[in-house]
N, C-alpha and C. Protein backbone atom coordinates (compact mmCIF):
# COMPACT_ATOMS: atom_id res chain seq x y z
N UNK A 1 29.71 10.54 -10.77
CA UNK A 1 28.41 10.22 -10.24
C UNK A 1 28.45 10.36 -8.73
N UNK A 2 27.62 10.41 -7.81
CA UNK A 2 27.46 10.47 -6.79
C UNK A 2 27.53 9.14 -5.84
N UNK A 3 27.35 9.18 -4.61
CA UNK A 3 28.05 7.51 -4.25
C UNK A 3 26.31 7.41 -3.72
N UNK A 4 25.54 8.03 -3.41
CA UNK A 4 24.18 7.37 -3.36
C UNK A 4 23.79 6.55 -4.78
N UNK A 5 23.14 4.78 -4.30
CA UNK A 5 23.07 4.47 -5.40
C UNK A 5 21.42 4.04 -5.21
N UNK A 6 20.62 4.52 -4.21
CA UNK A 6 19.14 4.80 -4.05
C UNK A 6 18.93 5.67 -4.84
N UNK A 7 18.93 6.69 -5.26
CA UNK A 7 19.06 8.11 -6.03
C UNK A 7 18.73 8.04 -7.64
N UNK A 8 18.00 8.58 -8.20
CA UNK A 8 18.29 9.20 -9.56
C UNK A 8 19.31 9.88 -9.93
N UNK A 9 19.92 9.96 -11.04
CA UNK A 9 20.70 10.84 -11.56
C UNK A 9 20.26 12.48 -11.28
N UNK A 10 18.59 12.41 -11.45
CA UNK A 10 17.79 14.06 -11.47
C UNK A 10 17.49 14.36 -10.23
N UNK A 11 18.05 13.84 -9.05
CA UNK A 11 17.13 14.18 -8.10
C UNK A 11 18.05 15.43 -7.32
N UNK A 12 19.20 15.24 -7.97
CA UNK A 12 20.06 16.59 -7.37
C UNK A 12 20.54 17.75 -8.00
N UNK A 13 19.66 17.97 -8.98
CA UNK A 13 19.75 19.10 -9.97
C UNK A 13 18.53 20.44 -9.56
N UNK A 14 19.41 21.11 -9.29
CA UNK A 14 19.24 22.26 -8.77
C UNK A 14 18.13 22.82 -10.35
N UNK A 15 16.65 23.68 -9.91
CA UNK A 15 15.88 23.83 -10.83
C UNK A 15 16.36 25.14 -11.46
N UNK A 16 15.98 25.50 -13.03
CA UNK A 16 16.65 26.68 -13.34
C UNK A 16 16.04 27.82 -12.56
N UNK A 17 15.45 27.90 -12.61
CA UNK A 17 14.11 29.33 -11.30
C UNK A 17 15.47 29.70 -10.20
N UNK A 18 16.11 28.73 -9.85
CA UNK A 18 16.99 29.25 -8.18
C UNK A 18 18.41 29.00 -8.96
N UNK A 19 18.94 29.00 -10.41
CA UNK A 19 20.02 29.40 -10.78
C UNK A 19 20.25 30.82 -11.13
N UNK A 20 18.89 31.51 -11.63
CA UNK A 20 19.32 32.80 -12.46
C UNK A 20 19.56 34.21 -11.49
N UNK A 21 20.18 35.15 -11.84
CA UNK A 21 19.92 36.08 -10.92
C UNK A 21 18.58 36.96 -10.35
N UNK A 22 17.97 36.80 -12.16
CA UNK A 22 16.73 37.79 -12.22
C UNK A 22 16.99 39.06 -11.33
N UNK A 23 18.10 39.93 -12.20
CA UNK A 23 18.53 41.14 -11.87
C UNK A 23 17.33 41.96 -12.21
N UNK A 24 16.71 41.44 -12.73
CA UNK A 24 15.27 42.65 -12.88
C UNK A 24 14.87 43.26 -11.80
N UNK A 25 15.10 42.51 -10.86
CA UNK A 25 14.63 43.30 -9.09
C UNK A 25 15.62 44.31 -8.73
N UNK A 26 15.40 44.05 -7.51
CA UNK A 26 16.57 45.22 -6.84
C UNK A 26 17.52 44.88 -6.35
N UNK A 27 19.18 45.10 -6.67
CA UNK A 27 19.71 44.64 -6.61
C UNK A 27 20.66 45.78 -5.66
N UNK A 28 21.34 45.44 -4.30
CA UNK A 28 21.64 46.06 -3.08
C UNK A 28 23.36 45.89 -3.37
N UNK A 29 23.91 46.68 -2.52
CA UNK A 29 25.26 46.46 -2.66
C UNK A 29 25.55 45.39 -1.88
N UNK A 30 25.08 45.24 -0.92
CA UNK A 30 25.69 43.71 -0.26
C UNK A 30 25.45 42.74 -1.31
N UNK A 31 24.25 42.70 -2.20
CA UNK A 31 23.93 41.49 -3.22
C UNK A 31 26.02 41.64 -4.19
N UNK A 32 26.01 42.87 -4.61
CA UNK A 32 27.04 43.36 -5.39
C UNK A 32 28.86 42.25 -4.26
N UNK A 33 28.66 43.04 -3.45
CA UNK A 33 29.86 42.36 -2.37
C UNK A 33 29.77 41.01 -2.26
N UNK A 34 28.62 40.45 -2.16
CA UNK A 34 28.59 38.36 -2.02
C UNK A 34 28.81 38.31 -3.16
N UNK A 35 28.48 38.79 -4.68
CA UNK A 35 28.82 38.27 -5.66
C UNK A 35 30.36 38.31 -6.43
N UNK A 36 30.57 38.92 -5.58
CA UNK A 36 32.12 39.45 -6.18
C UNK A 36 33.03 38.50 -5.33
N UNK A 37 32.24 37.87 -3.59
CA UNK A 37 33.43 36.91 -3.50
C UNK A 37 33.75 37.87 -2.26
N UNK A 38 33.86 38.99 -1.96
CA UNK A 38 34.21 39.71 -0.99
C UNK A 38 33.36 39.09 0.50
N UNK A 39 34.30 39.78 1.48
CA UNK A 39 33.58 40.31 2.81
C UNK A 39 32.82 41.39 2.91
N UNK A 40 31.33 41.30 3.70
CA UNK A 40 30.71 42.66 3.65
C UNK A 40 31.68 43.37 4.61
N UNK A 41 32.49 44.50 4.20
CA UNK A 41 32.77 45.22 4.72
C UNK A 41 32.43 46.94 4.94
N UNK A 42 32.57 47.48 5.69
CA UNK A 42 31.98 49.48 5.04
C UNK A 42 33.26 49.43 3.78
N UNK A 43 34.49 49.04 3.89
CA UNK A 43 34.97 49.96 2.47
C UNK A 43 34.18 49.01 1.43
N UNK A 44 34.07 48.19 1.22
CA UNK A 44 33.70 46.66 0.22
C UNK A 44 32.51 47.53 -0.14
N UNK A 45 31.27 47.74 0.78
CA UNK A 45 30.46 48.15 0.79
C UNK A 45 30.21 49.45 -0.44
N UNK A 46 31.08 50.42 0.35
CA UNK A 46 31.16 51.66 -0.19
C UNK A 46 31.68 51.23 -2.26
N UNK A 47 32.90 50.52 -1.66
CA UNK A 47 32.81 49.74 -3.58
C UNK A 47 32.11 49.51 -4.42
N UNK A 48 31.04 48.67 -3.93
CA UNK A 48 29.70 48.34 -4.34
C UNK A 48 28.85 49.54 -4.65
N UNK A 49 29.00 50.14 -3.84
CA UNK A 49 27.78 51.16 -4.02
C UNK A 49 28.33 51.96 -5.02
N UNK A 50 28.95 52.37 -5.48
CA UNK A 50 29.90 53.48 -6.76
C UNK A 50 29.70 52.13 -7.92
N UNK A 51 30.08 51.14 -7.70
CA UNK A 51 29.81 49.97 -9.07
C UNK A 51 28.34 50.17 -9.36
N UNK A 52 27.69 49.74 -8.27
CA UNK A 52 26.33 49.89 -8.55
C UNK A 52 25.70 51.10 -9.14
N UNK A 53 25.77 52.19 -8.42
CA UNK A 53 25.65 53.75 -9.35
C UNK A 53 26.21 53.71 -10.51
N UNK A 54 27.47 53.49 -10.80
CA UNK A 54 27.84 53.86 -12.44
C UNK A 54 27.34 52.34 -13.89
N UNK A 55 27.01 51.66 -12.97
CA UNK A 55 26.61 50.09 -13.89
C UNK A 55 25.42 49.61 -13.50
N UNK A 56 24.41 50.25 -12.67
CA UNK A 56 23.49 50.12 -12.32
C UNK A 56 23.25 47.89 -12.20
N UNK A 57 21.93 47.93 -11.76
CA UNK A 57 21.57 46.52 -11.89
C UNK A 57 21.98 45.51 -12.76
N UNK A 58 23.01 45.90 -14.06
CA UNK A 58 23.87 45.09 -14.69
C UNK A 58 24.83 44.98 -14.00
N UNK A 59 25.66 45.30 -12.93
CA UNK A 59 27.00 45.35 -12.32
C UNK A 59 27.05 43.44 -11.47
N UNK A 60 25.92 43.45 -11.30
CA UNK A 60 25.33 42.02 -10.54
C UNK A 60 25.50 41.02 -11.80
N UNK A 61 25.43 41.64 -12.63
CA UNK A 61 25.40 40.41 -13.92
C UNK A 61 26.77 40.07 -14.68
N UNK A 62 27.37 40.71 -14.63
CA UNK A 62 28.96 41.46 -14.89
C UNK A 62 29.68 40.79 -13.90
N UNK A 63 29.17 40.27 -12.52
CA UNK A 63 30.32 39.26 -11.46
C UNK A 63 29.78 37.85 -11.74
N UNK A 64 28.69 37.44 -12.38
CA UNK A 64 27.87 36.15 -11.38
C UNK A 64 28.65 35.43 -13.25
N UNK A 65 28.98 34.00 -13.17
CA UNK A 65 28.90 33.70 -14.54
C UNK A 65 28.08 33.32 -15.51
């Protein structure tokens, strides 16, 4: 439990809307590089971008759990 004892149990639960990826959009290689845990770097970058081309907008769904 948390050591606030003013608090609800619910008041620190993150809503599902700002858990999911909703890869349905567009999904960038830097999105690809933060999800993997990396540094944006140009090679990291360049990684991303070949993941992203061959796995398209699933490649984002494939790192996140």
């Amino acid at each position: 439990m948390n050591d606030r004892s003013d608090s609800s149990p619910h008041e620190a639960v993150t809503p599902d809307a700002l858990l999911h990826t909703g890869s349905g959009g567009d999904v960038s290689a830097e999105d690809i590089v933060l999800a993997s845990g990396r540094d944006v770097t140009p090679e990291n970058l360049a990684w991303a971008e070949r993941k992203l081309a061959a796995e398209g907008p699933a490649a984002l769904d494939k790192l996140l759990p």
